[in-house]
N, C-alpha and C. Protein backbone atom coordinates (compact mmCIF):
# COMPACT_ATOMS: atom_id res chain seq x y z
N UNK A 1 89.91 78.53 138.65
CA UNK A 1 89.05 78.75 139.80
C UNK A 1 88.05 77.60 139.85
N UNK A 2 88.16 77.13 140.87
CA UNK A 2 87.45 75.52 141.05
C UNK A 2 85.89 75.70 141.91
N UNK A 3 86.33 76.93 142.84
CA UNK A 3 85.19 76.94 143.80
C UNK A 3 84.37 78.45 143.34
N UNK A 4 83.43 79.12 143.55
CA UNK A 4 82.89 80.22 143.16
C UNK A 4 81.87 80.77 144.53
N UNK A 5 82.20 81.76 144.70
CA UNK A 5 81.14 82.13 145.73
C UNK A 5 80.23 82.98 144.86
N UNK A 6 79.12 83.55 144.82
CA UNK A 6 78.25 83.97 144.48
C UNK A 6 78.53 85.52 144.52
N UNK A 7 78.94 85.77 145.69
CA UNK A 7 78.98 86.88 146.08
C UNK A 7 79.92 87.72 145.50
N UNK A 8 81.00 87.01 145.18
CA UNK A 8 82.25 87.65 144.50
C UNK A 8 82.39 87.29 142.97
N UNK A 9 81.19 87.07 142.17
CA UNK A 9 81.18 86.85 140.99
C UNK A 9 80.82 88.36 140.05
N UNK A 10 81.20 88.63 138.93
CA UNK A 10 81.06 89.39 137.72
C UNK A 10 79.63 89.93 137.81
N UNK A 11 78.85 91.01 138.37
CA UNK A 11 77.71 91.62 138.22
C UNK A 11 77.09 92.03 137.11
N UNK A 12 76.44 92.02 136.58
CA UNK A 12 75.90 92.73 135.07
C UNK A 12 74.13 93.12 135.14
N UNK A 13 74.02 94.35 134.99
CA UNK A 13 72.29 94.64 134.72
C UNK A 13 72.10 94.70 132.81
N UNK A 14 71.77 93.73 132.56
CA UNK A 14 70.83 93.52 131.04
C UNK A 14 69.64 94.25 130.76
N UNK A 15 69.37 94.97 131.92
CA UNK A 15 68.01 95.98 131.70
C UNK A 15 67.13 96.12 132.89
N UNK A 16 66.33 96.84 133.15
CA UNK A 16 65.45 97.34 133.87
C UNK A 16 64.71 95.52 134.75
N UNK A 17 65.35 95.50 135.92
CA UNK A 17 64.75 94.63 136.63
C UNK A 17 65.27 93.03 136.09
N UNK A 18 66.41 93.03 135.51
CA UNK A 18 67.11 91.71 134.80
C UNK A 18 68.96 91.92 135.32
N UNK A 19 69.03 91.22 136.44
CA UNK A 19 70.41 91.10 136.57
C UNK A 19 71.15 89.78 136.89
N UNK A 20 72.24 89.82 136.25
CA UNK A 20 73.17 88.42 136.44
C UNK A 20 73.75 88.59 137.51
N UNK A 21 74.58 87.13 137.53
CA UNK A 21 76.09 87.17 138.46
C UNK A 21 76.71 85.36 137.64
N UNK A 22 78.06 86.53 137.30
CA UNK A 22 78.75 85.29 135.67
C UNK A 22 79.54 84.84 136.41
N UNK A 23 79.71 83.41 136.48
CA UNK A 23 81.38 82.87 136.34
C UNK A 23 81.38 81.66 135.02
N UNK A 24 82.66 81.74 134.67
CA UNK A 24 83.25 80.85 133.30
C UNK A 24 84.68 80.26 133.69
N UNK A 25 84.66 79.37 132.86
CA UNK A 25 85.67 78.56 132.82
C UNK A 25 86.15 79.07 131.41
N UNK A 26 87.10 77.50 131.04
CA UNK A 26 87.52 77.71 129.48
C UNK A 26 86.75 77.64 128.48
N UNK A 27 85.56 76.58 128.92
CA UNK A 27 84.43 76.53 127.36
C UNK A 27 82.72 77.04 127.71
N UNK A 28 82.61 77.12 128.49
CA UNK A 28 81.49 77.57 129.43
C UNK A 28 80.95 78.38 129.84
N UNK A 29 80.08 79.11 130.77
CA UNK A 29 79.95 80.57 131.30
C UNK A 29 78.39 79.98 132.15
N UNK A 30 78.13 80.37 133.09
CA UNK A 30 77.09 80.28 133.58
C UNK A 30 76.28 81.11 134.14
N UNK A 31 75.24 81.65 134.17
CA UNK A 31 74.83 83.03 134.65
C UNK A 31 73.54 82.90 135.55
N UNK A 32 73.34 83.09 136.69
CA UNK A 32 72.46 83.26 137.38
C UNK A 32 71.60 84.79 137.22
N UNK A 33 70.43 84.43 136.59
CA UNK A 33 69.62 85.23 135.95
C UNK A 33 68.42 85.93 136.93
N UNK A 34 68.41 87.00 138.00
CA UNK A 34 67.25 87.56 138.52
C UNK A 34 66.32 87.95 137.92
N UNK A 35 65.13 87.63 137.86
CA UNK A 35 63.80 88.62 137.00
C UNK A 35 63.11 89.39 137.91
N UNK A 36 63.05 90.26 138.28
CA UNK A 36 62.35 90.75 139.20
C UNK A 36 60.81 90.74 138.57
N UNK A 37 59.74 91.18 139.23
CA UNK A 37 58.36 91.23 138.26
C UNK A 37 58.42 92.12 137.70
N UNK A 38 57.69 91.97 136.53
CA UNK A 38 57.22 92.61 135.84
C UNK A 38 58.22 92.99 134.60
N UNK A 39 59.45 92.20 134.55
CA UNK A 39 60.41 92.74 134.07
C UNK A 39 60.34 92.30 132.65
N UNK A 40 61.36 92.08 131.55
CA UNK A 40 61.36 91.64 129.93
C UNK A 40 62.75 91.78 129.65
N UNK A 41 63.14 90.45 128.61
CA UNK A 41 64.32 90.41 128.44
C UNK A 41 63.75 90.49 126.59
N UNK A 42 64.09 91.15 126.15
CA UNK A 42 63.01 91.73 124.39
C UNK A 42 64.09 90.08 123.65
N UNK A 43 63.23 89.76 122.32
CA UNK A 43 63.25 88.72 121.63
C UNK A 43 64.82 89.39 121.19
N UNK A 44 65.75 88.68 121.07
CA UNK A 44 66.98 88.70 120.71
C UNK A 44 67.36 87.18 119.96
N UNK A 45 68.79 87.52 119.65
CA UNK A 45 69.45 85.97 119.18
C UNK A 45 70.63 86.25 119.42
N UNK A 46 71.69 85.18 119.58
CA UNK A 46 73.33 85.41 119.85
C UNK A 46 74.07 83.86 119.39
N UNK A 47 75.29 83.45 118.93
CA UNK A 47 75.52 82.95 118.44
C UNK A 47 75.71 81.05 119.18
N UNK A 48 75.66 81.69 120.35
CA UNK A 48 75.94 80.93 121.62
C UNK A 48 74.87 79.89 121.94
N UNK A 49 75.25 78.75 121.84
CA UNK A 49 74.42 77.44 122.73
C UNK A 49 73.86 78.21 123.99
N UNK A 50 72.45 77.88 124.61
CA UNK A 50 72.23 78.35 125.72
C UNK A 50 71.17 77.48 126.66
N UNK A 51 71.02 76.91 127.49
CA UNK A 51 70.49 75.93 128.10
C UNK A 51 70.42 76.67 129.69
N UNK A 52 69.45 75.88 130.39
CA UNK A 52 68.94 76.64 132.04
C UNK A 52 68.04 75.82 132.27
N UNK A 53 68.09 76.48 133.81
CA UNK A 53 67.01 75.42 134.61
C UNK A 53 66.20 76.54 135.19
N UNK A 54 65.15 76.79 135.48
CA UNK A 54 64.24 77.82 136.56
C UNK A 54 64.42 77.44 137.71
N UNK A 55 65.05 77.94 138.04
CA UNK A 55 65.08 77.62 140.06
C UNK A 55 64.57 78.32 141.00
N UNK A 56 63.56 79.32 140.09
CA UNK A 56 62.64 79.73 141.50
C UNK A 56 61.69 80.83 140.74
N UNK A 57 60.61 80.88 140.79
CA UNK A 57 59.28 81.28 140.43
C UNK A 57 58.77 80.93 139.11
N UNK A 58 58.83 81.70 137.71
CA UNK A 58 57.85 81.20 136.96
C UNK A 58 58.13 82.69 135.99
N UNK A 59 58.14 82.57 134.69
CA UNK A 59 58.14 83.31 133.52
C UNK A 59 57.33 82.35 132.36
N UNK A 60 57.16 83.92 131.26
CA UNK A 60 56.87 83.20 129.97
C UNK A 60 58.41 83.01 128.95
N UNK A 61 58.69 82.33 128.48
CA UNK A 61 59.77 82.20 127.67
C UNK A 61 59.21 81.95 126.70
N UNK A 62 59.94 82.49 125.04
CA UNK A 62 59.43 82.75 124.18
C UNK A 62 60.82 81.89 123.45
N UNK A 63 60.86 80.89 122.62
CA UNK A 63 61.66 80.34 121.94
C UNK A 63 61.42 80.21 120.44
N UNK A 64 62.23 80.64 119.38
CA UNK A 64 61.64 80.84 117.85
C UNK A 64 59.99 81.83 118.09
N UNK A 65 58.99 80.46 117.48
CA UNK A 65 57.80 80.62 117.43
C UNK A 65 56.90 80.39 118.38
N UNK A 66 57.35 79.75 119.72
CA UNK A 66 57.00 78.94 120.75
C UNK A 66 57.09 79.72 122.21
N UNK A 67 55.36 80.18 122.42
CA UNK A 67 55.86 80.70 124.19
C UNK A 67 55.15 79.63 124.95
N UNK A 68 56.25 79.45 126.08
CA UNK A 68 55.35 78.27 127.44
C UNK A 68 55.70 79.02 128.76
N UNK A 69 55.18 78.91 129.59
CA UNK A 69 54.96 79.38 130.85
C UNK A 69 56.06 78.15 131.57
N UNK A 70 56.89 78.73 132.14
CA UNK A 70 58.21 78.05 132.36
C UNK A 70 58.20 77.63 133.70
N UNK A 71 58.66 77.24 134.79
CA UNK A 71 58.43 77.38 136.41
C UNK A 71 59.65 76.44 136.66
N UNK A 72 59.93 76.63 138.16
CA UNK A 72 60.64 76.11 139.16
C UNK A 72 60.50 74.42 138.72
N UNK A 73 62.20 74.05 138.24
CA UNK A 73 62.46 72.74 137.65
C UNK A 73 62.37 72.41 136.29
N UNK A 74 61.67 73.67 135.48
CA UNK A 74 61.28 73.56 134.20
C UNK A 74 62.80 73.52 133.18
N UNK A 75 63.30 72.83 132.30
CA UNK A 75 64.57 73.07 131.98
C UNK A 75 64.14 73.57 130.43
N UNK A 76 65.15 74.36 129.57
CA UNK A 76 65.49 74.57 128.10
C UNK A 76 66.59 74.94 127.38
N UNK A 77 66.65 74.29 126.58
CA UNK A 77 67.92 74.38 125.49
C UNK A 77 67.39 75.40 124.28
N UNK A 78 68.45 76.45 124.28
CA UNK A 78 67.85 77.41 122.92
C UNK A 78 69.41 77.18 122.29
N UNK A 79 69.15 76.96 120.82
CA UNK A 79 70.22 76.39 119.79
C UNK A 79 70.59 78.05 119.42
N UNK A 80 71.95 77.95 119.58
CA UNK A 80 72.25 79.05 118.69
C UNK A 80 71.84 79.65 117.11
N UNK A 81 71.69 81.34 117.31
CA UNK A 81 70.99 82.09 116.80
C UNK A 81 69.16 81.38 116.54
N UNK A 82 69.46 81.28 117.46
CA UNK A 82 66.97 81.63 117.75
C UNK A 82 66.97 82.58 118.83
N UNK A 83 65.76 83.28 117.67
CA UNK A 83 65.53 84.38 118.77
C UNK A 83 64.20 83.99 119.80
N UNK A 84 65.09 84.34 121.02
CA UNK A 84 64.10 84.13 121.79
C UNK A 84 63.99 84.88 122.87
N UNK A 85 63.12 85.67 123.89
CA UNK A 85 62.50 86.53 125.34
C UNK A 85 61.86 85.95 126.34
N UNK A 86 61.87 86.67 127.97
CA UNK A 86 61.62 86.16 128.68
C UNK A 86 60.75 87.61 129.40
N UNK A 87 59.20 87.09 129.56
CA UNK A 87 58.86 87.90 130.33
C UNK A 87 57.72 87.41 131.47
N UNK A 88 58.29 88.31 132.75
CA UNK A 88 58.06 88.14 133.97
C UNK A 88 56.45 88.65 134.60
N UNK A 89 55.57 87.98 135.45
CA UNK A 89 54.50 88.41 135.99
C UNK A 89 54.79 88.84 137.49
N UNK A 90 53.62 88.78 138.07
CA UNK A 90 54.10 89.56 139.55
C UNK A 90 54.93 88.97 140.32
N UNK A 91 55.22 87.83 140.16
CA UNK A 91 56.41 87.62 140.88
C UNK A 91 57.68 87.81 140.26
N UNK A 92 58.74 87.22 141.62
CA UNK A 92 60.05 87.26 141.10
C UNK A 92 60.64 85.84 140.18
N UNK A 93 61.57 85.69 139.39
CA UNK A 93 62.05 84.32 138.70
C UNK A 93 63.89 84.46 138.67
N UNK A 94 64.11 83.27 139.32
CA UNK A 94 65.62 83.32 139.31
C UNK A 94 65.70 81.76 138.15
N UNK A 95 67.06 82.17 137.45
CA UNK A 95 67.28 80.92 136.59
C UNK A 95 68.73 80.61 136.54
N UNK A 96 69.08 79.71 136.25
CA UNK A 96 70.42 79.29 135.76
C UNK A 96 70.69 79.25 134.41
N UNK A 97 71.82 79.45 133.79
CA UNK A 97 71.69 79.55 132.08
C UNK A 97 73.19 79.26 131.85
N UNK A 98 73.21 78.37 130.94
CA UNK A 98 74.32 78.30 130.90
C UNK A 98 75.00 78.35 129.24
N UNK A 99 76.24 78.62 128.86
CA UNK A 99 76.28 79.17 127.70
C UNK A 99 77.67 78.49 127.25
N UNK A 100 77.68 78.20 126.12
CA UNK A 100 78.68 78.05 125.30
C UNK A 100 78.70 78.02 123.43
N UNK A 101 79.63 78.83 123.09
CA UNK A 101 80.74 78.86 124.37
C UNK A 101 80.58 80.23 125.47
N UNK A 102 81.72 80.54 125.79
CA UNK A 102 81.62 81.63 126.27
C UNK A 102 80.97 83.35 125.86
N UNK A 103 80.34 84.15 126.57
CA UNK A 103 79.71 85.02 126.04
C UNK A 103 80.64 86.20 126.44
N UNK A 104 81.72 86.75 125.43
CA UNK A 104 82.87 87.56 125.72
C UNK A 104 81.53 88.80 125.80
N UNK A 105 81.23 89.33 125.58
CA UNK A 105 80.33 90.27 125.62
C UNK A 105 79.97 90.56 126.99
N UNK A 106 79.27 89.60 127.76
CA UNK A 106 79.15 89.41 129.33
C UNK A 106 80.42 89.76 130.21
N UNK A 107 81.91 89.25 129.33
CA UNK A 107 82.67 89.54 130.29
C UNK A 107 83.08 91.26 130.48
N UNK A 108 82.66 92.17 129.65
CA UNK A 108 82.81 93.20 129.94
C UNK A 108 82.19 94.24 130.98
């Protein structure tokens, strides 16, 4: 699959006010990440390379030991297994994230 519409991609809710929409290839996976406000993605880790861009509002992201206030254009690379969270203020935050390898877990 070469082209992807948005609309017809893999849905997933990760929690209360945190939802994707996945497409993947063979080594890849990319996930468009909604935050609605007020929302929290809790400090986790997974084995997976994970890198993104903020493409629209503004969170705190929490990486290892390290939180920065993230925004629209802001990019980050989290190295597999660091734990790291994302939490949202009154606005909304959409992101791009992209993962490898693939996160079989997501595809369910």
């Amino acid at each position: 699959m070469h082209f992807i519409n948005m609309k017809e991609t893999l849905k997933k809710q990760l929690g209360p006010g945190v939802n994707l929409s996945l497409a993947w290839g063979d080594k890849l996976m990319l996930s468009v990440v909604e935050l609605e406000p007020g929302s929290t993605v809790p400090m986790h880790s997974h084995p997976h390379e994970q890198a993104g861009i903020v493409l629209e509002g503004e969170f705190d992201l929490t990486i290892g030991a390290e939180t920065r206030r993230v925004q629209k254009g802001d990019m980050y690379i989290i190295p597999g297994g660091v734990e790291h969270a994302a939490v949202t203020g009154e606005g909304k935050a959409v992101t791009l994230d992209i993962f490898h390898p693939i996160r079989e877990d997501y595809k369910l």
